[in-house]
Protein backbone atom coordinates (compact mmCIF):
# COMPACT_ATOMS: atom_id res chain seq x y z
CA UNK A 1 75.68 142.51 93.58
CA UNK A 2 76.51 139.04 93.20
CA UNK A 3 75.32 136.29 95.44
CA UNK A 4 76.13 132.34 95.78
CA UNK A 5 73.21 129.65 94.85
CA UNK A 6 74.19 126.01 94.75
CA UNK A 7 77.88 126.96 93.67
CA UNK A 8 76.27 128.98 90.95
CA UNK A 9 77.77 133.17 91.32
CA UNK A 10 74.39 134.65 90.13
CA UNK A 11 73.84 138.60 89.44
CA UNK A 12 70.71 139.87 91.79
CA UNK A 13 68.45 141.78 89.14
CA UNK A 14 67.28 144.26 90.26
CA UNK A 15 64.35 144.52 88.35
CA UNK A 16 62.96 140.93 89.47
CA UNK A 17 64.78 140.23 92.62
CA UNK A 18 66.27 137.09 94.04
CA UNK A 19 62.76 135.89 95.39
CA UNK A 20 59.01 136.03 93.97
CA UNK A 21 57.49 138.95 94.56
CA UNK A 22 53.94 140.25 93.67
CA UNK A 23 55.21 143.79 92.55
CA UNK A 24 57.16 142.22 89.91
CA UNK A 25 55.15 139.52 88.82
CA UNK A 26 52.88 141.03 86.19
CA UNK A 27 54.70 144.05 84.83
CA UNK A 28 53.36 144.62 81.19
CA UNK A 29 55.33 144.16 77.88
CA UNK A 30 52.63 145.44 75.22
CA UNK A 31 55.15 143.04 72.64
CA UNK A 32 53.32 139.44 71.78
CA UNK A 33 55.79 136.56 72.42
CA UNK A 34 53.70 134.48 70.46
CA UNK A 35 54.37 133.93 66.73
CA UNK A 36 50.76 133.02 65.27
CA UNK A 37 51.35 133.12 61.46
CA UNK A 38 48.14 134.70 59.70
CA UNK A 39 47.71 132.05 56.75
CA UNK A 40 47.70 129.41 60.37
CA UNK A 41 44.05 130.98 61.29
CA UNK A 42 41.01 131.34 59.13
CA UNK A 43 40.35 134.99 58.13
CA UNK A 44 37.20 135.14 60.44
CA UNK A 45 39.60 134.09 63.75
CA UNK A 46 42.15 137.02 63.16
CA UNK A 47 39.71 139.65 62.59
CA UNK A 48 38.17 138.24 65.57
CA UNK A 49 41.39 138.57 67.37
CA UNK A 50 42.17 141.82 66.38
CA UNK A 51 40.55 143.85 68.74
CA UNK A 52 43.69 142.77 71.03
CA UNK A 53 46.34 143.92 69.06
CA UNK A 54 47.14 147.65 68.05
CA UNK A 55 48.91 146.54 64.71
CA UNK A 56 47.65 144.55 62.08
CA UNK A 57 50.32 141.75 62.31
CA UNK A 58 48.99 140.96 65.64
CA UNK A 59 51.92 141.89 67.57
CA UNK A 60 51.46 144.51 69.79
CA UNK A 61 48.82 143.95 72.47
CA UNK A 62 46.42 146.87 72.85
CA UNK A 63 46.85 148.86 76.57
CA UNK A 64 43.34 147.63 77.62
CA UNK A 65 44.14 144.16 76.84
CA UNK A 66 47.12 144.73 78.77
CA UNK A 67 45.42 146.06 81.61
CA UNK A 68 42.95 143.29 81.76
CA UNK A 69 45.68 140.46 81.68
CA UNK A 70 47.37 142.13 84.27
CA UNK A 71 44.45 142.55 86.50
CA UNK A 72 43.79 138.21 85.82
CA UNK A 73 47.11 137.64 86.07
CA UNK A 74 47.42 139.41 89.65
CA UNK A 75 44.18 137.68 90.72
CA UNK A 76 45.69 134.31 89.88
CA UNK A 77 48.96 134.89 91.71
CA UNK A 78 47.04 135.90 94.64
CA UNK A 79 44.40 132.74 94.45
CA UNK A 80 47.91 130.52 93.94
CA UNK A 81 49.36 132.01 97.34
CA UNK A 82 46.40 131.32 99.07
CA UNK A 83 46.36 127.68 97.64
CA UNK A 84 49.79 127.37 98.84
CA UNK A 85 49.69 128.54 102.50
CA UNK A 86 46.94 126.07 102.85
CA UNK A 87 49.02 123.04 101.74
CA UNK A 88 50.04 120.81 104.79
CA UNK A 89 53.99 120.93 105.13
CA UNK A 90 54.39 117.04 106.24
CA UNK A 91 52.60 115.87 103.69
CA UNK A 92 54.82 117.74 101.19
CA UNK A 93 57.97 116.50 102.51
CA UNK A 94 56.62 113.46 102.76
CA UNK A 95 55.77 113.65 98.78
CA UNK A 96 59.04 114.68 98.17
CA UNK A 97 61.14 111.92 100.50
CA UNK A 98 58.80 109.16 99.05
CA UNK A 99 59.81 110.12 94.84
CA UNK A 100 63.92 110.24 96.32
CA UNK A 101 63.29 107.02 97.99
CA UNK A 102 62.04 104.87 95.09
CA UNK A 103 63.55 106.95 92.05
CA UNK A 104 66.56 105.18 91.63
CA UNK A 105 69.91 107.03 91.31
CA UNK A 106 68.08 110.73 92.51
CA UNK A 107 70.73 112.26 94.66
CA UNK A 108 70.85 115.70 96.26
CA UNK A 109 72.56 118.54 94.73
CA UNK A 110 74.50 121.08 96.82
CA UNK A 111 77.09 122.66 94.09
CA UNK A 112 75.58 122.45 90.38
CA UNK A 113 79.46 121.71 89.16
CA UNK A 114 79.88 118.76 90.74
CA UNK A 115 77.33 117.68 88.51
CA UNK A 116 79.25 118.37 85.15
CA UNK A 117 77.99 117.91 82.11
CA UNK A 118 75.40 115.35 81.01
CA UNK A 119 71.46 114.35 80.32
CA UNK A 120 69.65 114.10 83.24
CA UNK A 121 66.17 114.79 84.92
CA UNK A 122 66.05 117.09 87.90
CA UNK A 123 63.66 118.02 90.59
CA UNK A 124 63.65 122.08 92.23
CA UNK A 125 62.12 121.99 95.25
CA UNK A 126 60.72 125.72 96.55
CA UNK A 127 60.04 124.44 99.95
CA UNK A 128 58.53 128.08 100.88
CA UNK A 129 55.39 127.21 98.62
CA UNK A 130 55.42 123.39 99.09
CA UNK A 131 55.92 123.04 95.54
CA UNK A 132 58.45 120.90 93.05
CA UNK A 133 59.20 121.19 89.26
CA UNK A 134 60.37 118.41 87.44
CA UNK A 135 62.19 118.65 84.05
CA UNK A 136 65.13 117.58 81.86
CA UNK A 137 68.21 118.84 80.31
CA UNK A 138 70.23 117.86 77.61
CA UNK A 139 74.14 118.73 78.91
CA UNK A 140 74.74 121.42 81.89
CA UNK A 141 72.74 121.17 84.31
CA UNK A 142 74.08 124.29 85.95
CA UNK A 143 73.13 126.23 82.65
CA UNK A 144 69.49 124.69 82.99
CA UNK A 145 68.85 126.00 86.38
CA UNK A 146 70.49 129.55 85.87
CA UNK A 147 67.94 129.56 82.60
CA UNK A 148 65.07 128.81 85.39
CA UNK A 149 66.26 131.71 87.92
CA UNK A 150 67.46 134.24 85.45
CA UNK A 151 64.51 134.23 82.61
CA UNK A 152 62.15 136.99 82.32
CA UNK A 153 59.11 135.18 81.96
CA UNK A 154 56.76 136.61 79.20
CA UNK A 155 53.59 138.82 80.08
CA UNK A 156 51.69 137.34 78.02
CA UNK A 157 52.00 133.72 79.35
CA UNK A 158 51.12 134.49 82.54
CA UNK A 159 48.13 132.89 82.60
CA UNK A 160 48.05 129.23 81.68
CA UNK A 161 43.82 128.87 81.20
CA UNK A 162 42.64 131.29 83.31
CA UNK A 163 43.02 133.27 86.76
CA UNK A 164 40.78 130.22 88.08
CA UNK A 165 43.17 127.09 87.07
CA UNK A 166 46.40 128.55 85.91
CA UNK A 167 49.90 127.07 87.52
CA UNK A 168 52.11 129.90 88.27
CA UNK A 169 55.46 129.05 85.88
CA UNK A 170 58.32 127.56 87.40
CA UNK A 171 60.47 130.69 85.83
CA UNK A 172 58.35 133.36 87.51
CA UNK A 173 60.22 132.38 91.02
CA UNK A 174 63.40 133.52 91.30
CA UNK A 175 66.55 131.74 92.33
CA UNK A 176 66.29 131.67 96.25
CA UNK A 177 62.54 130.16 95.62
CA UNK A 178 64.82 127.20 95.61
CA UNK A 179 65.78 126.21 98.29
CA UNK A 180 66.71 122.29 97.42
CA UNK A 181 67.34 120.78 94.27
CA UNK A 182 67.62 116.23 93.38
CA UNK A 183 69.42 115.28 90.07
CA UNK A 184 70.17 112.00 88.08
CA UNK A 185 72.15 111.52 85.18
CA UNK A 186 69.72 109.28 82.35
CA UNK A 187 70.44 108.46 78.84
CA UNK A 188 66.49 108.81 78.83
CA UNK A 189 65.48 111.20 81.02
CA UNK A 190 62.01 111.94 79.36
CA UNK A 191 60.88 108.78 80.45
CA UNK A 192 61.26 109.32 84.08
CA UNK A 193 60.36 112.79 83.45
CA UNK A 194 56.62 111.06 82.27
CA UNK A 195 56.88 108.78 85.08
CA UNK A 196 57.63 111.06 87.95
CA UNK A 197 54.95 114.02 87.24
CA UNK A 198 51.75 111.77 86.83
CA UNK A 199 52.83 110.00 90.50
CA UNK A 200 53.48 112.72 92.28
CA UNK A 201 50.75 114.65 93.83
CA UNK A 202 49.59 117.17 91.81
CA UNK A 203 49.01 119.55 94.67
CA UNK A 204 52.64 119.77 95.07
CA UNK A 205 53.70 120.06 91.52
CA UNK A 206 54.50 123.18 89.42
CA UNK A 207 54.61 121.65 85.59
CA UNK A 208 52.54 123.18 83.39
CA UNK A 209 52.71 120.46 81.03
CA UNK A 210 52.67 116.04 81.36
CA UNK A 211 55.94 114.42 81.50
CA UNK A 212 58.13 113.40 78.04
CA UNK A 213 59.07 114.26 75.42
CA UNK A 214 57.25 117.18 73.35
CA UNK A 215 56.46 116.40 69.79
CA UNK A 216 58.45 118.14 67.26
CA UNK A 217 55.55 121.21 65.34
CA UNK A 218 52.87 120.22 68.27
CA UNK A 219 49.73 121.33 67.18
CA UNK A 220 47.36 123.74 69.86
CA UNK A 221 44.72 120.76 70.40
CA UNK A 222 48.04 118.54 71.01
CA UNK A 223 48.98 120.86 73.84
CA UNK A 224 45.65 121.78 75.09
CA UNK A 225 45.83 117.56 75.76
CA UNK A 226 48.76 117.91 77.84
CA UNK A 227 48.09 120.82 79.81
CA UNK A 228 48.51 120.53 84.13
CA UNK A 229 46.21 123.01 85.58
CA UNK A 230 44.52 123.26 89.06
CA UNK A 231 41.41 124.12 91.26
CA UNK A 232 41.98 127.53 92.32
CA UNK A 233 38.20 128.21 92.78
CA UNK A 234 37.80 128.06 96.17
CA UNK A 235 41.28 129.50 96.87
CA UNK A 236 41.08 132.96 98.19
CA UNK A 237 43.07 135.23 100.17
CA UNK A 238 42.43 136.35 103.35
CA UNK A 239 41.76 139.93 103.44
């Protein structure tokens, strides 16, 4: 079935729906989407890490380390919904009228090919959670956001730190999680990218990562510095 988003025709999976849903959030994939190059570790770090992986190229996850992300990773979606519900609904739209007011040339988006083709920054807003992403793209926008709503977000990057302070990704939610979307066409839109996710409240904002431009071969430590995470401690669901 095929269904209308923005003027985007978009294909409804199945398999991950059209909205976020807890029974497809964390299904495993035993395959490692990260490529960590032996001679890149000491020989004492990848026997250490070993006892994940059932092949010796540290590839394949083992099933208990797969059962044990899982488990995390379904505890941290359920301590993000309960951080969610609690957020005040005023005070979001508020958040989100205040950045439109002052950032300069931010206009609504109702059909994605109106916008055409060009560099830009963007803001989805999933008013459902209270929540906005910020990012960039280089040329379609159209093609950026059907990358957002279509990916198939990797297992194993569920968790962003741990079930305690990990920021569910943007490309877990599903197309309908957005439900309005701002756009701006910048010959430099990494720098309002930087600007706009330090100012706006962080309670309300679903990067993963600061603002700007990514170095080119970032190093761990480098993105370890520029990790967003939250205070999901005290965030609990009700039984």
């Amino acid at each position: 079935m095929m269904i209308g988003h923005f003027g985007l025709r978009l294909r409804d999976n199945t398999a991950l729906g059209l909205r976020l849903s807890r029974d497809t959030y964390a299904t495993i994939n035993k395959r490692s989407s990260l490529v960590i190059p032996r001679e890149s570790q000491s020989p004492t770090t990848w026997e250490r890490m070993s006892r994940f992986y059932a092949d010796d190229a540290h590839t394949i996850y083992t099933d208990a380390w797969c059962e044990e992300h899982r488990s995390a990773a379904l505890r941290n979606f359920d301590r993000n919904m309960a951080f969610f519900d609690a957020l005040d609904e005023g005070e979001f739209n508020v958040a989100v009228d205040d950045l439109v007011a002052t950032e300069r040339g931010l206009v609504e988006v109702h059909d994605l090919n109106d916008f055409g083709s060009a560099s830009g920054f963007y803001m989805m807003v999933l008013d459902g959670y209270k929540q906005a992403y910020f990012g960039v793209t280089g040329s379609e926008l159209a093609k950026r956001m059907r990358q957002h709503w279509t990916r198939n977000f990797p297992f194993d990057r569920l968790l962003w730190g741990n079930e305690f302070t990990s920021i569910i990704a943007v490309d877990s939610f599903r197309a309908l999680d957005t439900t309005r979307l701002f756009a701006t066409r910048s010959a430099d839109p990494f720098a309002i990218e930087e600007r706009v996710v330090e100012k706006f409240p962080s309670i309300f904002r679903l990067n993963r990562l600061t603002g700007g431009r990514v170095p080119n071969n970032v190093s761990l430590r480098q993105v370890v510095s520029m990790m967003k995470i939250r205070d999901l401690s005290n965030a609990i669901a009700e039984e």
